[in-house]
N, C-alpha and C. Protein backbone atom coordinates (compact mmCIF):
# COMPACT_ATOMS: atom_id res chain seq x y z
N UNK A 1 3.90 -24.48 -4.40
CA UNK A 1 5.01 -23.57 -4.61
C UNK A 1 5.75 -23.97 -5.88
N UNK A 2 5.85 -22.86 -7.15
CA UNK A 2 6.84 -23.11 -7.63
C UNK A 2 8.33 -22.79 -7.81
N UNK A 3 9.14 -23.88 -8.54
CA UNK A 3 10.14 -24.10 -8.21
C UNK A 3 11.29 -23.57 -9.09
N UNK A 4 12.13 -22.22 -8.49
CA UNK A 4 12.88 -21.82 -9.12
C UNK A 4 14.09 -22.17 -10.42
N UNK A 5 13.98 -22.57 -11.29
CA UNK A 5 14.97 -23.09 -12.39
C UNK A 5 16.01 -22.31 -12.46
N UNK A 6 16.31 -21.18 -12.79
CA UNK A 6 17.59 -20.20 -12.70
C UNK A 6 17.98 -19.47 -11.55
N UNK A 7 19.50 -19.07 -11.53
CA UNK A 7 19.64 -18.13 -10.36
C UNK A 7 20.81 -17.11 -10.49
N UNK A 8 21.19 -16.29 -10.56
CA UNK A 8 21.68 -14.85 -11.05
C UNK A 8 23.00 -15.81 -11.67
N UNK A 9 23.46 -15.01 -13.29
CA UNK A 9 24.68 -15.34 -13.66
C UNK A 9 24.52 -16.66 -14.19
N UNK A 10 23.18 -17.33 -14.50
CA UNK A 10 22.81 -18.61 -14.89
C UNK A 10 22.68 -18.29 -16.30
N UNK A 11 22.95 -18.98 -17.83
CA UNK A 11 22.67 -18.88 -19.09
C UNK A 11 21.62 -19.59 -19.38
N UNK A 12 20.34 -19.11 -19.55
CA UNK A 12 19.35 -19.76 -19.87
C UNK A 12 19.22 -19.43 -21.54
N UNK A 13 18.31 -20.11 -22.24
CA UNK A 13 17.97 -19.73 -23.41
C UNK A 13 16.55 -19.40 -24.08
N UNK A 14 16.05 -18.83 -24.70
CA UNK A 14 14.62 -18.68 -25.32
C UNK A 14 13.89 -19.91 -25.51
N UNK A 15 12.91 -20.48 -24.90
CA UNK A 15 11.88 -21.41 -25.35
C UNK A 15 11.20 -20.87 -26.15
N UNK A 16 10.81 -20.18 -27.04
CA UNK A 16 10.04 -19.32 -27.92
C UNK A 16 10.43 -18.32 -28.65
N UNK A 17 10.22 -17.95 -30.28
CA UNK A 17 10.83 -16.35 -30.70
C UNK A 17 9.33 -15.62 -30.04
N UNK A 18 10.33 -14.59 -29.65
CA UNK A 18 9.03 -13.13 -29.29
C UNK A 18 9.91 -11.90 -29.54
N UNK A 19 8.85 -11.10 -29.82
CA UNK A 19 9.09 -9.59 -29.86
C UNK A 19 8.98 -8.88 -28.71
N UNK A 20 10.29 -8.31 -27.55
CA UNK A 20 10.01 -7.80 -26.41
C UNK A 20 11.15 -6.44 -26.21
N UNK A 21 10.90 -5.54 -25.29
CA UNK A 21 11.32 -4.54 -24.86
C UNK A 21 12.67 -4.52 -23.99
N UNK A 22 13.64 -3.73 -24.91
CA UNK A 22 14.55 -4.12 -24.19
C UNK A 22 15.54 -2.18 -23.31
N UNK A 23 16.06 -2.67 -23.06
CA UNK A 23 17.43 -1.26 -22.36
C UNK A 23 18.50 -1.25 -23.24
N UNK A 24 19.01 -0.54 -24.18
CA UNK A 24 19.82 -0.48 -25.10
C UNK A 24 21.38 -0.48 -23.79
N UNK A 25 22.34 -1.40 -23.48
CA UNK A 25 23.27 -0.89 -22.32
C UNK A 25 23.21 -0.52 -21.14
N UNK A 26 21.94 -0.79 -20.91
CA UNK A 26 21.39 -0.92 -19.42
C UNK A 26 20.43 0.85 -18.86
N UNK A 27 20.64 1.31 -20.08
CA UNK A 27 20.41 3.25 -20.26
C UNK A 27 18.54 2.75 -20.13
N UNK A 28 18.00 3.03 -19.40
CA UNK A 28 16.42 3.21 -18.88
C UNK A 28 15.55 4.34 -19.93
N UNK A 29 16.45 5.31 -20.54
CA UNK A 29 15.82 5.83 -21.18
C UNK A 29 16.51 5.67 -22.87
N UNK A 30 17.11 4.66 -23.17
CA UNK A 30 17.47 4.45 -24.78
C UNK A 30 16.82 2.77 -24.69
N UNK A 31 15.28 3.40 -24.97
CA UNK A 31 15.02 1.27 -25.28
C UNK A 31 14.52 1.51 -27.00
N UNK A 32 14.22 0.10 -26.77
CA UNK A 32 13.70 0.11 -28.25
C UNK A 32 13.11 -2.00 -28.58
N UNK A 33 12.30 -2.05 -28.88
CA UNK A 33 11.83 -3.53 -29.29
C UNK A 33 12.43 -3.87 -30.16
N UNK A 34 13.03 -5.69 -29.51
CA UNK A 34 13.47 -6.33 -30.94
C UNK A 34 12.95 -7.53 -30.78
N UNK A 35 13.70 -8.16 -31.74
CA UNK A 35 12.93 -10.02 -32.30
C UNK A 35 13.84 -10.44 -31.25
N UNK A 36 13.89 -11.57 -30.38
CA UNK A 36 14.51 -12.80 -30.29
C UNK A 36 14.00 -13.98 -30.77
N UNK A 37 14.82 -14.67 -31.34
CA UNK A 37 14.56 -16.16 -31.68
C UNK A 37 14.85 -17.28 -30.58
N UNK A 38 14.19 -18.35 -30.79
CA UNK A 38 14.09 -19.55 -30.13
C UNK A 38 15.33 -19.83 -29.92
N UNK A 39 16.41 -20.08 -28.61
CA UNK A 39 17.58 -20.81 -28.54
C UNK A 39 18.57 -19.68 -28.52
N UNK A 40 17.91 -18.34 -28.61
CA UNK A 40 19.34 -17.05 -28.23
C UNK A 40 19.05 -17.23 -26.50
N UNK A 41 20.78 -17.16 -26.43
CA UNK A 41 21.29 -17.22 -24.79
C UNK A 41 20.99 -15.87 -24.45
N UNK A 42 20.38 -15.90 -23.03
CA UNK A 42 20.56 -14.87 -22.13
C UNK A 42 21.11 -14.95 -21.23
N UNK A 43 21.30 -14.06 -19.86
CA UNK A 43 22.30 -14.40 -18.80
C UNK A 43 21.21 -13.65 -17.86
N UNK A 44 21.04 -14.33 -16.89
CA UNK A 44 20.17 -14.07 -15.72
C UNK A 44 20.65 -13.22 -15.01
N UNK A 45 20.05 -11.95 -14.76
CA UNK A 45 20.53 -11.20 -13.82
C UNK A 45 20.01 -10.91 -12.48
N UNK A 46 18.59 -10.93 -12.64
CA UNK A 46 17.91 -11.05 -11.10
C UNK A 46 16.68 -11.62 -11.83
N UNK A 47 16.03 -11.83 -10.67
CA UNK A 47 14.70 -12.47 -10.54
C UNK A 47 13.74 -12.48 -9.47
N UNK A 48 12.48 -12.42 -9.16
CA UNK A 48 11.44 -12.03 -8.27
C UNK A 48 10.55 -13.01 -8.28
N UNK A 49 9.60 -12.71 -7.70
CA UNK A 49 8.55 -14.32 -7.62
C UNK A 49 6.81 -13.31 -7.97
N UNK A 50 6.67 -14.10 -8.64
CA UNK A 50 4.86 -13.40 -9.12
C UNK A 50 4.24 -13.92 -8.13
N UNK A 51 3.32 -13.86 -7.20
CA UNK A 51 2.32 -14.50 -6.58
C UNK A 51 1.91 -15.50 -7.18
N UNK A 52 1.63 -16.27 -7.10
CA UNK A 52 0.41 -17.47 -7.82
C UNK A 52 1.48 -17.96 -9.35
N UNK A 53 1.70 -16.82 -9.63
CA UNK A 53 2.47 -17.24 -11.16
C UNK A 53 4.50 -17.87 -11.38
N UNK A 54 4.86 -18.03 -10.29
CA UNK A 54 5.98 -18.53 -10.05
C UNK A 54 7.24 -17.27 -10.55
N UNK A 55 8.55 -17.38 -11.38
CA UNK A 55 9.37 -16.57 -11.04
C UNK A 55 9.37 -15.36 -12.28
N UNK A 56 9.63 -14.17 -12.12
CA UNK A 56 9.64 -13.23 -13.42
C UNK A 56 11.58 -12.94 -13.58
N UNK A 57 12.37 -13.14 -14.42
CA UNK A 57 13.29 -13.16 -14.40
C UNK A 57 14.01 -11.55 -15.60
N UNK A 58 14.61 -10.61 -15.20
CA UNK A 58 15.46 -9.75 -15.60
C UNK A 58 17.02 -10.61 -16.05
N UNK A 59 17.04 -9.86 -17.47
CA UNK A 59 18.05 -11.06 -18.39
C UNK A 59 19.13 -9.73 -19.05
N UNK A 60 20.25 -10.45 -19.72
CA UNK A 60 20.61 -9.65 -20.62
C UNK A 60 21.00 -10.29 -21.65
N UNK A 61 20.92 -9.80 -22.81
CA UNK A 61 21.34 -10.28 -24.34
C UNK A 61 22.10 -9.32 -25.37
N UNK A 62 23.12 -10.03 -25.76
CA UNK A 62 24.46 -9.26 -26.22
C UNK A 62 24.21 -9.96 -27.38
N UNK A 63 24.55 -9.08 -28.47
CA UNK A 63 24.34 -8.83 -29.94
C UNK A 63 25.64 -8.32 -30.31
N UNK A 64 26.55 -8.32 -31.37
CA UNK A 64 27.05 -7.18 -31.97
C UNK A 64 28.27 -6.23 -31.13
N UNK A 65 28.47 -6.81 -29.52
CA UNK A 65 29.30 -5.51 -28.78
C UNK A 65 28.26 -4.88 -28.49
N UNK A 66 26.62 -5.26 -28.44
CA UNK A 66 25.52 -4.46 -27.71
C UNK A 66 24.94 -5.23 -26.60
N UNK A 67 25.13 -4.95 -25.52
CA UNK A 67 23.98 -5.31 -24.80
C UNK A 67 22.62 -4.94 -24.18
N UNK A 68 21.50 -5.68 -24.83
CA UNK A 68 20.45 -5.51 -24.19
C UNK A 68 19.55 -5.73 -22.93
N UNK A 69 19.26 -5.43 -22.11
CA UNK A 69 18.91 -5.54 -20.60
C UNK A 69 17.55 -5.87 -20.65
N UNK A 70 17.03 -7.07 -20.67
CA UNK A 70 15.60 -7.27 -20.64
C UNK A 70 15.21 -7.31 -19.15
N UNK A 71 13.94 -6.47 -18.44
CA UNK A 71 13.92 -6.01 -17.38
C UNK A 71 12.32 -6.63 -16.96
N UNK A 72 11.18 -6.70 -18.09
CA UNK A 72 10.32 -7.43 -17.72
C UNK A 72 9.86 -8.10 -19.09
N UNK A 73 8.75 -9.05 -18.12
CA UNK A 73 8.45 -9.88 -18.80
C UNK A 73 8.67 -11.18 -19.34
N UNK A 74 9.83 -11.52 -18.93
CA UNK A 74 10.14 -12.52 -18.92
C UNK A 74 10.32 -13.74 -17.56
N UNK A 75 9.30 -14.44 -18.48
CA UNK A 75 8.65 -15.39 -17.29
C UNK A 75 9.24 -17.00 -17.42
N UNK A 76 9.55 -17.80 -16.35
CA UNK A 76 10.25 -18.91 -16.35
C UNK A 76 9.59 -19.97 -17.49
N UNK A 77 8.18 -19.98 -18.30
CA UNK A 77 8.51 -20.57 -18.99
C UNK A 77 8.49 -20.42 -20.24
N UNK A 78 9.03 -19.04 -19.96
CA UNK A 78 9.77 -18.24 -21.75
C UNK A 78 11.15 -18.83 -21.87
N UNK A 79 11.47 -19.53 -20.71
CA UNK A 79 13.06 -20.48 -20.66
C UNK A 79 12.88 -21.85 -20.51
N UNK A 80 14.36 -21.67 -20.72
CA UNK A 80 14.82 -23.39 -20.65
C UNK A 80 16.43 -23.81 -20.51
N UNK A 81 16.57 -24.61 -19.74
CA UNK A 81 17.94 -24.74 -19.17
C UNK A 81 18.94 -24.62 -20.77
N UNK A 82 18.55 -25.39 -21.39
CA UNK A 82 19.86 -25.80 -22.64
C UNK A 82 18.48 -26.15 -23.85
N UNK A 83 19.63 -26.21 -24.91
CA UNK A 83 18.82 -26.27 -26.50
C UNK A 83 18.90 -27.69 -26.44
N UNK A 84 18.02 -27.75 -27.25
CA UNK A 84 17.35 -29.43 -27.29
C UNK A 84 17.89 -29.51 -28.69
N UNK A 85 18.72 -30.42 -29.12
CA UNK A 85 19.28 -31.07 -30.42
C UNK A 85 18.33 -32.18 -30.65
């Protein structure tokens, strides 16, 4: 069994830059793909368990007075508790 690292309202951060799909304000039909970089905070909003593959976590990321609602794809070890100095 693996072992849950985050849990709703938790600030995790990017272990990796990727290019992923996001909810422009939480609106299901205004998305659009952007960059995140390595070490941008997200805020955990829910999370589910993959079979075999441990937890898939729904995030959000605020830019600008924008927030983006990342809804999939993001998998526990696209995170990491805190930035490593």
């Amino acid at each position: 069994m693996i072992n849950r690292e985050f849990d709703i309202n938790d600030i995790a951060y990017l272990a990796k830059s990727r290019r992923i799909k996001v909810e422009i304000d939480g609106d299901e039909n205004n998305t659009r793909n952007i960059s995140l970089k390595a070490g941008d905070a997200v805020k955990i909003l829910d999370y589910y368990e993959v079979e075999k593959y441990g937890y898939s976590y729904e995030a959000e990321f605020k830019k600008d007075g924008t927030s983006y609602i990342i809804r999939k794809h993001l998998s526990q070890n696209d995170l990491k508790p805190k930035i490593n100095k």
